[in-house]
Protein backbone atom coordinates (compact mmCIF):
# COMPACT_ATOMS: atom_id res chain seq x y z
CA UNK A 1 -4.18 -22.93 -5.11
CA UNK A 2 -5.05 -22.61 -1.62
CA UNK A 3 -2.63 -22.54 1.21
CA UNK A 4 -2.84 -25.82 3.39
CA UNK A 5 0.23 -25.19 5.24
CA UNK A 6 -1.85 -22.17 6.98
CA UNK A 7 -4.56 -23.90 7.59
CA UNK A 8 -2.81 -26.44 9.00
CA UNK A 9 -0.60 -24.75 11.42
CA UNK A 10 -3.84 -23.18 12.69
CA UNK A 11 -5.44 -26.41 14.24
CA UNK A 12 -4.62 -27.54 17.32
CA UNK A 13 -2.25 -30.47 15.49
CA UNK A 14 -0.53 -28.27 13.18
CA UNK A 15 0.28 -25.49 16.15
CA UNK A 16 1.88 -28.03 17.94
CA UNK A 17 3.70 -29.84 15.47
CA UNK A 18 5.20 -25.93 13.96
CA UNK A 19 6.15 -25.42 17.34
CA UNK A 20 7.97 -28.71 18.14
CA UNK A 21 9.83 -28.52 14.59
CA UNK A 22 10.27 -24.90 14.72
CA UNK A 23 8.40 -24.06 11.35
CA UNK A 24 6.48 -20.82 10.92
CA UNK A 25 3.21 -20.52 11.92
CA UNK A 26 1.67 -17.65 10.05
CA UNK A 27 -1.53 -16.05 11.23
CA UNK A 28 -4.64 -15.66 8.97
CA UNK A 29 -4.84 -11.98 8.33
CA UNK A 30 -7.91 -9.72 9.09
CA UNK A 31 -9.43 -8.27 5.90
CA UNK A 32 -12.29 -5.85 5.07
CA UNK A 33 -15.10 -7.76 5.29
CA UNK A 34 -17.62 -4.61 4.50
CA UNK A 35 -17.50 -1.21 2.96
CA UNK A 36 -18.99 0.21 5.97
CA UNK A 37 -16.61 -1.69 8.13
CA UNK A 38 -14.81 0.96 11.00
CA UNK A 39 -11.08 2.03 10.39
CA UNK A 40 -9.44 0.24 13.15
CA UNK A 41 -11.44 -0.95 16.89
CA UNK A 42 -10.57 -1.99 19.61
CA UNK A 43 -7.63 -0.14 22.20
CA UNK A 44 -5.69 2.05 20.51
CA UNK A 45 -2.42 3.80 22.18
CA UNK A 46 -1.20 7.47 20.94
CA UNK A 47 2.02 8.99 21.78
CA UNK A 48 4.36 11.62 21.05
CA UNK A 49 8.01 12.69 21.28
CA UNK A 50 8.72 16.41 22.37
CA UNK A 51 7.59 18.50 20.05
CA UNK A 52 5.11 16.79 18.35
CA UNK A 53 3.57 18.49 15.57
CA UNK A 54 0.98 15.92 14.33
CA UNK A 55 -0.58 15.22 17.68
CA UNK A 56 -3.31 16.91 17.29
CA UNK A 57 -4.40 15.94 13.86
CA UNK A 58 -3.49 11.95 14.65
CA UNK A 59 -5.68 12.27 17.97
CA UNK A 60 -8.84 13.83 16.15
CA UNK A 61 -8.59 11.07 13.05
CA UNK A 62 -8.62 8.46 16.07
CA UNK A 63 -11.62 10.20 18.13
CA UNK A 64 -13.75 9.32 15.30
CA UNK A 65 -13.14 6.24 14.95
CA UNK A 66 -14.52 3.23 16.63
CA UNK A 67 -11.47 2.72 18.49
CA UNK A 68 -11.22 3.60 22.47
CA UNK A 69 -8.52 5.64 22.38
CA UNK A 70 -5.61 6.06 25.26
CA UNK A 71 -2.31 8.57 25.27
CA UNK A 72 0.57 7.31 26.85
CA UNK A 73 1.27 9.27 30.22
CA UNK A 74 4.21 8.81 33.44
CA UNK A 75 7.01 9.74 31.01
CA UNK A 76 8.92 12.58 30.45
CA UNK A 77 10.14 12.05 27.28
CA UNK A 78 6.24 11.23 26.03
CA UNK A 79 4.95 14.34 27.75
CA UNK A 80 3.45 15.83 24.21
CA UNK A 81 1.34 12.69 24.22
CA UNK A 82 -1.20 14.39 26.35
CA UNK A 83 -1.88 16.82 23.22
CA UNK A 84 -3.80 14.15 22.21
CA UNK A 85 -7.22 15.88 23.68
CA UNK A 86 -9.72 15.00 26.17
CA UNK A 87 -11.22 12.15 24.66
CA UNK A 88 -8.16 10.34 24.86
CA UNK A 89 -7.65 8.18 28.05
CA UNK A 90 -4.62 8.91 29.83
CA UNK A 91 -2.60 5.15 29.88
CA UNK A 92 0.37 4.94 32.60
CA UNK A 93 3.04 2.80 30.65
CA UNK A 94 4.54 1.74 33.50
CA UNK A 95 0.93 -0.14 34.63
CA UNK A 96 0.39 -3.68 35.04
CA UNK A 97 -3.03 -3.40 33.40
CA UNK A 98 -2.70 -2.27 30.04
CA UNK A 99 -5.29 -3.79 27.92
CA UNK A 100 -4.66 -5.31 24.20
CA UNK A 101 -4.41 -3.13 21.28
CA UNK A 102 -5.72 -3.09 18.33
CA UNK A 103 -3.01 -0.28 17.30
CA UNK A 104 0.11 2.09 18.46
CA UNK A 105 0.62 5.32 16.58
CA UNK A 106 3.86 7.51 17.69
CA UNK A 107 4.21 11.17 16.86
CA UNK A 108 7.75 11.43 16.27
CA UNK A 109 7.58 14.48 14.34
CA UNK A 110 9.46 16.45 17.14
CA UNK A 111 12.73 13.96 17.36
CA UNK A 112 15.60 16.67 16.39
CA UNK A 113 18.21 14.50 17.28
CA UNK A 114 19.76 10.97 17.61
CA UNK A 115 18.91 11.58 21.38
CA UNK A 116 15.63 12.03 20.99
CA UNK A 117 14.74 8.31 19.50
CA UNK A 118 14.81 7.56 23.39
CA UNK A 119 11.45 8.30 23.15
CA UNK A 120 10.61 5.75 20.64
CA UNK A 121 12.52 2.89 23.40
CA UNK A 122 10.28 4.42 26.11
CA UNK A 123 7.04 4.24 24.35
CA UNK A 124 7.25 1.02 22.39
CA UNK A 125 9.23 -1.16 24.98
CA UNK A 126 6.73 -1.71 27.48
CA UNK A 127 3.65 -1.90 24.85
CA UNK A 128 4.47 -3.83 21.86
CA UNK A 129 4.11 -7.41 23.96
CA UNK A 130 0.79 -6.07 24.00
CA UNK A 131 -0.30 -5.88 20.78
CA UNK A 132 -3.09 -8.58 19.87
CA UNK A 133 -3.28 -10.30 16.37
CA UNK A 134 -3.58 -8.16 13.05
CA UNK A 135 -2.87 -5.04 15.39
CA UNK A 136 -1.07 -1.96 13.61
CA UNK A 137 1.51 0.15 14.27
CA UNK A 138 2.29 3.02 12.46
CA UNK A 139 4.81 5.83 13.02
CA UNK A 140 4.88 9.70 11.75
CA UNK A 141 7.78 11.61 11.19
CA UNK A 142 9.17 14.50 9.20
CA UNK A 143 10.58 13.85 5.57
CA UNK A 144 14.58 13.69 6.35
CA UNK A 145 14.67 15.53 2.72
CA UNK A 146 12.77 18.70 4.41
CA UNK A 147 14.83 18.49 7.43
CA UNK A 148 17.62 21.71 7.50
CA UNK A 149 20.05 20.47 10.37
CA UNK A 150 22.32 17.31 10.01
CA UNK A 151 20.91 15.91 13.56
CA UNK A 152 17.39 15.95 12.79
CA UNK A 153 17.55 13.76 9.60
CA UNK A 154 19.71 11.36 11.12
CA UNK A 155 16.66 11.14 13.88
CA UNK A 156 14.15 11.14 10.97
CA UNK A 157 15.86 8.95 8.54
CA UNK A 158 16.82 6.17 11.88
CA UNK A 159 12.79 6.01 12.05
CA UNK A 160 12.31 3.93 9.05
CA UNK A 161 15.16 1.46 10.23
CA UNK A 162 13.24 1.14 13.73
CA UNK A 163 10.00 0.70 11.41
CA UNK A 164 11.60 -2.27 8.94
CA UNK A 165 12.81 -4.15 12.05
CA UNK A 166 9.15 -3.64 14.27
CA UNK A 167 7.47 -4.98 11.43
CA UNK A 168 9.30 -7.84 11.07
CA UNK A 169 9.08 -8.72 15.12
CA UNK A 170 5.33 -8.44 15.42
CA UNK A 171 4.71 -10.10 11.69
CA UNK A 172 4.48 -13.51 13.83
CA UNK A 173 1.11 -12.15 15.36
CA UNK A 174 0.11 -11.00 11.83
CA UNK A 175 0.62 -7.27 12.75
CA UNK A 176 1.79 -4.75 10.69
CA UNK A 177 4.25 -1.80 11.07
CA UNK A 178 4.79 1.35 8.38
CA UNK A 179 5.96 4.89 8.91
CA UNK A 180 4.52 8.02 7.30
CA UNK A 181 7.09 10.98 6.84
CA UNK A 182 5.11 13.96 5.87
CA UNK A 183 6.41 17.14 4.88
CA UNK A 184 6.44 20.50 7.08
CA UNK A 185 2.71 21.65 7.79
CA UNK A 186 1.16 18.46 5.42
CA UNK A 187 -1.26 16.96 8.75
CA UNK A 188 -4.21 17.95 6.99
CA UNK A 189 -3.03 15.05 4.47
CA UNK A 190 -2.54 12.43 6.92
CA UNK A 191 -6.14 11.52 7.32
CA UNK A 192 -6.74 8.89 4.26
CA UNK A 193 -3.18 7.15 4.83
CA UNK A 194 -3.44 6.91 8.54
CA UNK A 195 -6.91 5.65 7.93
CA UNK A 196 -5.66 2.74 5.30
CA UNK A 197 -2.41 1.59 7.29
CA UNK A 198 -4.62 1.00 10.55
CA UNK A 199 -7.69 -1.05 8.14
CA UNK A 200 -7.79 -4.45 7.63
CA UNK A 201 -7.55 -2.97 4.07
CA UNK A 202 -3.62 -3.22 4.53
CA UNK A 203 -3.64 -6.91 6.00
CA UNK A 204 -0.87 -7.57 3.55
CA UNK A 205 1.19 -3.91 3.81
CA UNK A 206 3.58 -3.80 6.33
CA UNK A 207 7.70 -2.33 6.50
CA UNK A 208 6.53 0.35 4.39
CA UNK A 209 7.52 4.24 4.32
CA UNK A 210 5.22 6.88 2.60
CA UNK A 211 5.95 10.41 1.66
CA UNK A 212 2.99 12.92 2.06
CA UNK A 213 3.59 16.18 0.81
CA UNK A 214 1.16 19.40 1.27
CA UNK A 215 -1.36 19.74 -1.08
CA UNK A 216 -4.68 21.74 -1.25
CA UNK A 217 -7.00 20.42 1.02
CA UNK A 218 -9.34 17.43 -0.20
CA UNK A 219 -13.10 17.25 -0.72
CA UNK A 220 -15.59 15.46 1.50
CA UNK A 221 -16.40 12.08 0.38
CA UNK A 222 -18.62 9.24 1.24
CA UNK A 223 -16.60 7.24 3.16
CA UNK A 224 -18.40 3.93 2.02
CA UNK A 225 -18.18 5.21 -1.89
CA UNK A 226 -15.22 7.61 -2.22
CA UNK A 227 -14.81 7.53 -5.85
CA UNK A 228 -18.37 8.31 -6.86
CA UNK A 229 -18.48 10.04 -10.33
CA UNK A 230 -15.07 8.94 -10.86
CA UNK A 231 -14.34 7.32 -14.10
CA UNK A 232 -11.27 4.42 -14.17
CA UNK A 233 -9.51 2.58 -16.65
CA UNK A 234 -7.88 -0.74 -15.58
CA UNK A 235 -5.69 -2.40 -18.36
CA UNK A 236 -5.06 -6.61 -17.74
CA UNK A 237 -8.66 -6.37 -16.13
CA UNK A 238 -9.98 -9.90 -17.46
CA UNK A 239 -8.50 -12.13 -13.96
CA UNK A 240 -6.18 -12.30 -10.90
CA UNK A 241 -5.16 -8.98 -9.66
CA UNK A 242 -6.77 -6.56 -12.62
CA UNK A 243 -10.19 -8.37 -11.99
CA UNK A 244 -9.72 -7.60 -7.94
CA UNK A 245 -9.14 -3.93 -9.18
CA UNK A 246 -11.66 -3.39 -11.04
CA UNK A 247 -14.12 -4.76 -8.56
CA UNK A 248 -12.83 -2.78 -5.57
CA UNK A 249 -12.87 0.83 -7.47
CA UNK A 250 -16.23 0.02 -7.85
CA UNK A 251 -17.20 -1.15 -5.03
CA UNK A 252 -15.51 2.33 -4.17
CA UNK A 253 -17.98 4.03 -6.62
CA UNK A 254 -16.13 4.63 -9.85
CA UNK A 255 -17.11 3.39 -13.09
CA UNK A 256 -14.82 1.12 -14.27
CA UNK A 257 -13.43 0.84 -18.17
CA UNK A 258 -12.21 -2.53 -17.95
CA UNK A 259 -9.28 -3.28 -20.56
CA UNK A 260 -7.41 -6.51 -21.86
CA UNK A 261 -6.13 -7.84 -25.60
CA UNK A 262 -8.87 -9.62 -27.71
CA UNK A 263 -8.59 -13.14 -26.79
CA UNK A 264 -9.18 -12.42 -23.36
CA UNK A 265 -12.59 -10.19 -23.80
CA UNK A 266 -15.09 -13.59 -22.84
CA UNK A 267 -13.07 -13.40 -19.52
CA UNK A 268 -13.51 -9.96 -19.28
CA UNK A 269 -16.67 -9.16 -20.24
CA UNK A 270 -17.81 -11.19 -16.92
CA UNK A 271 -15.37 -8.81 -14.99
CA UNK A 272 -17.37 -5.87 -16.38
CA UNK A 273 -20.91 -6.72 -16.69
CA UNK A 274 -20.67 -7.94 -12.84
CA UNK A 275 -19.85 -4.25 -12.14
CA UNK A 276 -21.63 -2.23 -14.84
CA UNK A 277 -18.15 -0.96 -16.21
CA UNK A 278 -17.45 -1.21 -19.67
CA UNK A 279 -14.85 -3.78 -21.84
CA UNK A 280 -12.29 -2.51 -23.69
CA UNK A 281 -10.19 -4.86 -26.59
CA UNK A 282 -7.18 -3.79 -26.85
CA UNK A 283 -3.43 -4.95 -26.95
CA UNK A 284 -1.48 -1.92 -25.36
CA UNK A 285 1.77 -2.63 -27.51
CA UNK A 286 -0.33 -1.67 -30.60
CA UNK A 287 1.02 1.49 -32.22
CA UNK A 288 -2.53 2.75 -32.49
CA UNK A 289 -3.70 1.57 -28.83
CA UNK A 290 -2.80 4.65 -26.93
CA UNK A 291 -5.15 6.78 -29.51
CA UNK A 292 -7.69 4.03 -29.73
CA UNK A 293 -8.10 4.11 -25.55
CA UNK A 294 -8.18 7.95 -25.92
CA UNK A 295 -11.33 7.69 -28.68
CA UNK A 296 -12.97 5.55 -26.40
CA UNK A 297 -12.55 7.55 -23.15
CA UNK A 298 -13.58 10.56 -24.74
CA UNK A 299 -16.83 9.14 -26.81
CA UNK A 300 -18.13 7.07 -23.64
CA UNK A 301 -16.99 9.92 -20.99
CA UNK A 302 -15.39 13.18 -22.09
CA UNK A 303 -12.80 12.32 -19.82
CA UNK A 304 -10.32 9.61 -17.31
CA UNK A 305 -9.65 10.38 -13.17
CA UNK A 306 -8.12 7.24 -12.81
CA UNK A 307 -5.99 5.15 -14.72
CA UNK A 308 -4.27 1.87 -13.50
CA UNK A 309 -1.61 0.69 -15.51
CA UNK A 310 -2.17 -3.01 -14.56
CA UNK A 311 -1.43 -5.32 -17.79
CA UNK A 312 1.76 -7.23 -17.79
CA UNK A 313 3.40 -10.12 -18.72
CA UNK A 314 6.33 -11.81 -18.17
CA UNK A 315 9.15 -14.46 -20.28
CA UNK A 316 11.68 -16.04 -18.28
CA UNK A 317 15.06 -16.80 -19.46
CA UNK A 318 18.39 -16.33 -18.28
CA UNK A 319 19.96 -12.97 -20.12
CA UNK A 320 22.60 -15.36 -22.18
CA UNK A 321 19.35 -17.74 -23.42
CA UNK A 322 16.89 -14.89 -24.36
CA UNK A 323 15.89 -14.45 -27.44
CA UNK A 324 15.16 -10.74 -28.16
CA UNK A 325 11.44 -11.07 -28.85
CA UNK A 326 10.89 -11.97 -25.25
CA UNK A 327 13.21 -8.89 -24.42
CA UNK A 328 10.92 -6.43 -26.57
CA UNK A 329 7.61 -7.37 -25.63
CA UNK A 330 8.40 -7.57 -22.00
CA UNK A 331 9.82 -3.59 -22.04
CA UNK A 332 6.69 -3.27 -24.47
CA UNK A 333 3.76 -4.56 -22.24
CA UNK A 334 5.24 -3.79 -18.68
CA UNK A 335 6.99 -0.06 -19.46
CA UNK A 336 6.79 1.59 -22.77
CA UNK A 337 2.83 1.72 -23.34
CA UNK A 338 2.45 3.17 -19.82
CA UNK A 339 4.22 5.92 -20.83
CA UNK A 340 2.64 5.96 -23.87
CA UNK A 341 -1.06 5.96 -22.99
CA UNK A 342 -0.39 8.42 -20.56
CA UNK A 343 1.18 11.18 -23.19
CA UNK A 344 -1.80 10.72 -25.41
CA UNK A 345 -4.26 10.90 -22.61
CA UNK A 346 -2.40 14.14 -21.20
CA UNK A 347 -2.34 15.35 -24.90
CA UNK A 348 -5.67 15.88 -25.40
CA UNK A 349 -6.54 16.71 -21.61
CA UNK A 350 -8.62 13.83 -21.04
CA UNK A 351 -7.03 13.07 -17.46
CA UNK A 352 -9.27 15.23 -15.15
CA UNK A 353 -8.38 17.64 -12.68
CA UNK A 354 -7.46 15.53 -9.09
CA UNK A 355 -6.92 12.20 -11.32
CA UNK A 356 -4.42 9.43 -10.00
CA UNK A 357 -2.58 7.42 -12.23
CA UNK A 358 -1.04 3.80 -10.35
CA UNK A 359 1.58 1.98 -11.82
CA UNK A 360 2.16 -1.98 -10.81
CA UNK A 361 6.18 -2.56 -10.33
CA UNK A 362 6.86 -5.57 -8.66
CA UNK A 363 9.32 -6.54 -5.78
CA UNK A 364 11.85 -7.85 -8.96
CA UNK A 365 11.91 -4.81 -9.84
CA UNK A 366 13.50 -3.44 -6.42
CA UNK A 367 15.79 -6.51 -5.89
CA UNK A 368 16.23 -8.51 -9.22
CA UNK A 369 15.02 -11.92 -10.33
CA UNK A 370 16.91 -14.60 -11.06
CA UNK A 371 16.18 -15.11 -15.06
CA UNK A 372 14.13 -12.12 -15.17
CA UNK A 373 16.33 -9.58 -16.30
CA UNK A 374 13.72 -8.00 -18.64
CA UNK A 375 11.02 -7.86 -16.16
CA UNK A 376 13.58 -6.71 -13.62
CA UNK A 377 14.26 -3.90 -15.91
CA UNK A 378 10.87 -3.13 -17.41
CA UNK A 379 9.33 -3.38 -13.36
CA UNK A 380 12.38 -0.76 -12.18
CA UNK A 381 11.82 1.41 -15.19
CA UNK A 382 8.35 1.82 -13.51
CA UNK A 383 9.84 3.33 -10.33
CA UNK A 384 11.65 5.75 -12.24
CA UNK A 385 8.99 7.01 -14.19
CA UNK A 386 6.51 7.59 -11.61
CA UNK A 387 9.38 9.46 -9.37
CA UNK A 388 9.98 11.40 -12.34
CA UNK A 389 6.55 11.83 -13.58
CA UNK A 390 5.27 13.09 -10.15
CA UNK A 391 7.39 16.22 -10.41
CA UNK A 392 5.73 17.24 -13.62
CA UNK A 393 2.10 16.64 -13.26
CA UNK A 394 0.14 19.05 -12.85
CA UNK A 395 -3.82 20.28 -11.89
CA UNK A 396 -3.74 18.41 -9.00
CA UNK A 397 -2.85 15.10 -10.57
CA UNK A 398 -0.80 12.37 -8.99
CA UNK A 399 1.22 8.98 -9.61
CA UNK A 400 2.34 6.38 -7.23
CA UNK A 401 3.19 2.74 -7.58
CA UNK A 402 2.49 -0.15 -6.18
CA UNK A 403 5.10 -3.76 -6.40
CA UNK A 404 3.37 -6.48 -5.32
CA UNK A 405 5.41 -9.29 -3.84
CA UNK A 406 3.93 -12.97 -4.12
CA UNK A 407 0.35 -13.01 -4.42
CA UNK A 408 -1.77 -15.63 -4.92
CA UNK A 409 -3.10 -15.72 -8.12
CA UNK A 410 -3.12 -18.71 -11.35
CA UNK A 411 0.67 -17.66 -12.06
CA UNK A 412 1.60 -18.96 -8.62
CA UNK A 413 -0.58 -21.65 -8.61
CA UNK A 414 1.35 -23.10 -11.65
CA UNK A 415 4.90 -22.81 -9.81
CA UNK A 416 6.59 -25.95 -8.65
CA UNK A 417 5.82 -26.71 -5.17
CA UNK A 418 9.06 -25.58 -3.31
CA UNK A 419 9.73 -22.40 -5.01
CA UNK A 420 5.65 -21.41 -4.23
CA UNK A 421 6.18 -22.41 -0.63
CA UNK A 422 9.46 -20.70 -0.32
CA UNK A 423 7.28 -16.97 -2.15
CA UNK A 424 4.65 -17.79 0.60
CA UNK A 425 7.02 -18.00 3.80
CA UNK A 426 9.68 -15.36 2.73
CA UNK A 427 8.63 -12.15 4.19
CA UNK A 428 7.26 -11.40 7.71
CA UNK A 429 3.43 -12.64 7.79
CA UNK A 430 4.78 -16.08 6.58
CA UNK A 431 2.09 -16.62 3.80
CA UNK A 432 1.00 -15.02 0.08
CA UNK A 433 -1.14 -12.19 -0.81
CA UNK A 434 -4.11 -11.93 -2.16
CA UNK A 435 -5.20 -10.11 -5.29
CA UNK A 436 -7.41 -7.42 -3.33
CA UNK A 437 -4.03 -6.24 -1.07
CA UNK A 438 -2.93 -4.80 -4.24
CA UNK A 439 -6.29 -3.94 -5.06
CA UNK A 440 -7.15 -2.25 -1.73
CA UNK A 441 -3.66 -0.36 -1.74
CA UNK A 442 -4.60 1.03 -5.03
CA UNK A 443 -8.10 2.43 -3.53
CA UNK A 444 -5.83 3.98 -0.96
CA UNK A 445 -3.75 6.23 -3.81
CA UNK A 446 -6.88 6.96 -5.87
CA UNK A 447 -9.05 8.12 -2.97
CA UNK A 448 -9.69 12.00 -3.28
CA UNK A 449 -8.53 12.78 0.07
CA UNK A 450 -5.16 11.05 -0.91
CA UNK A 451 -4.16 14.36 -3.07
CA UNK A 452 -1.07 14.73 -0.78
CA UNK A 453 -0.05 11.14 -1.74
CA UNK A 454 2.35 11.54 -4.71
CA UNK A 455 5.78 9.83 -5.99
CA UNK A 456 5.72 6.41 -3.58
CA UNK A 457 6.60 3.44 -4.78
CA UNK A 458 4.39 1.11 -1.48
CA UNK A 459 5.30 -2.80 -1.91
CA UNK A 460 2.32 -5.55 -0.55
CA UNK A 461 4.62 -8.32 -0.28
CA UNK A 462 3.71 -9.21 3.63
CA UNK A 463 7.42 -7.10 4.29
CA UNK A 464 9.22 -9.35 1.84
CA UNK A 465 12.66 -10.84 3.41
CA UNK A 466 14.11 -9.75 0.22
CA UNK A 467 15.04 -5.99 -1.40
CA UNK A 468 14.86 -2.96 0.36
């Protein structure tokens, strides 16, 4: 069901009348609109706390993109900025002129101490009234974890607070803020996530924190087809978000093996022949499924690279009215036969070397539900096996998870009126997702030159008001 409320509040009448009555007026958000589409355009500021150690690498991602570039300059605490190379334009904060931008990115690799997030005040206080709409911020910093002195993870961890709270001042504008903590000497890894946060291919990603770790480096791609030769699996494929998945990993490249339960193969047989993937019946809480996928990767394809653990369902009931059926089939569908399909794909080394494996949690699973207690569960059970799970893989292999918050799709549609407007308006951008945020985050993990992208757990939910 469409959302009238934003179009309305982006006429002339409807601007006025949200102002007058105080309403939100979200801003329609900026998506890809072609493969070939540049990163990020526009102005785009750098900057850099003392002792910067990802200047360098965040400057050169920049200088090839179709951004004009600028490094912030006339402050002491942001004198590392001007590591950011010749290319970059030096930008006097304390100007008059400053154009609009299109992005900020701050280096804050170097903060050792509470002190130190002085720098943040200097750089973002006299620029973020500056940002235009759908603009992007995004922050570096060290992994608090890898930090050895008490000081510098206080100064690392503070960043993601600072991050939460900018996202949730420029959502009004339909801007975005995350933060990237990488591990010690991981900058080579920065390139694909830095890339994604400052797309329009993250309209709907925003108060988010990702972990990059080092990892060997990653090939050279196309970067209009990045998954060519790869070879995907997406279960729940027939409609709604599965169907946006499937399209977008091939659009990406990949051949796509597109998987639902019987009754939905007519639906999903249109997902697949539109992208010359292949349909798979199956109902995943079968005893034999997990062998039955394996057969059919291996006859068709020898092997998997990516698998996206999409299918799910959900029955509502409050914990003291549910009868155990819906219990079962809910840890069944949304949890067990994950785990399951993975084992017997691992088993007989069908998952190739470099494969990514995404699992879909939801934002229940991080705060709770109110008569969802066994989607709640199943959803958080999710987040603890791909934590777990990313520890043990091996060959190059990694997991990561995505929880969507509200997103339009026919689920919503069929909610009563107030509680859909209340999932539209309850997070920062003041509106709903749409299936391909999930499906363009999940492009992000399974990219090749993601390899140092292992263990998150990234929510598109617009920076949902509620959880963490």
């Amino acid at each position: 069901m469409p959302d009238l409320y934003l179009k309305f509040v982006n006429t002339p009448v409807g601007k006025t009348a949200a102002q007058s009555l105080g309403l939100p007026a979200p801003i329609p958000l900026n998506r890809l609109r072609r493969p070939d589409q540049p990163f990020i355009e526009g102005d785009v500021l750098v900057g850099a706390g003392k002792g910067a150690k990802a200047i360098a690498t965040l400057a050169g991602i920049l200088n090839a993109s179709a951004a004009t570039v600028h490094h912030a300059s006339g402050i002491d605490s942001l004198v590392d900025s001007a590591k950011a190379g010749n290319k970059a334009k030096a930008l006097e904060l304390g100007a008059d002129n400053k154009p609009t931008f299109s992005g900020l990115v701050f280096d804050a690799t170097g903060l050792k101490n509470p002190d130190d997030l002085r720098a943040l005040y200097d750089f973002f206080h006299p620029t973020i009234k500056k940002l235009g709409r759908n603009a992007r911020v995004v922050v570096v910093g060290q992994n608090p974890s890898t930090c050895r002195k008490a000081p510098q993870a206080a100064a690392q961890q503070a960043l993601e607070g600072f991050v939460r709270s900018v996202g949730k001042e420029i959502g009004k504008k339909g801007a975005t803020a995350n933060l990237v903590w990488m591990a010690p000497g991981a900058e080579k890894q920065l390139d694909s996530t830095l890339r994604f946060f400052l797309s329009p291919r993250s309209a709907y990603v925003s108060g988010q924190v990702v972990r990059i770790g080092k990892s060997a480096s990653a090939p050279t791609t196309s970067p209009v087809a990045p998954l060519t030769g790869k070879v995907a699996l997406v279960t729940g494929a027939s409609r709604g978000i599965g169907a946006a998945i499937a399209e977008t990993l091939a659009r990406d490249g990949a051949t796509v093996i597109g998987l639902d339960i019987p009754p939905a193969m007519a639906e999903l047989e249109k997902v697949t022949d539109a992208i010359n993937g292949k349909a798979l019946a199956c109902d995943i809480t079968d005893k034999a499924a997990p062998k039955l996928i394996a057969d059919f990767v291996q006859e068709h394809f020898g092997g998997i690279d990516l698998v996206i653990h999409n299918a799910g369902i959900t029955r509502d009931k409050t914990l003291g009215n549910m009868p155990e059926h819906f219990w079962d089939m809910t840890i069944a569908v949304n949890l067990s036969a994950e785990e399951l399909i993975d084992e017997e794909l691992m088993h007989r080394e069908l998952m190739r070397e470099n494969g990514r494996i995404v699992c879909i949690s939801s934002i229940s699973g991080i705060a709770g539900n109110f008569g969802q207690t066994n989607y709640s569960t199943a959803k958080s059970g999710v987040i603890g096996y791909v934590e777990a799970m990313a520890k043990q893989l091996k060959n190059g292999v990694t997991i990561n998870a995505i929880a969507p918050g509200f997103i339009e799709t026919q689920m919503t549609a069929a909610m009563p009126i107030t509680i859909r407007e209340a999932g539209r308006r309850m997070n920062s951008l003041s509106q709903g997702g749409l299936p391909i945020d999930v499906a363009e985050a999940i492009a992000w993990y399974c990219s090749p030159a993601s390899n140092g992208v292992n263990g998150n757990v990234v929510r598109v939910c617009g920076q949902s008001l509620i959880g963490k």
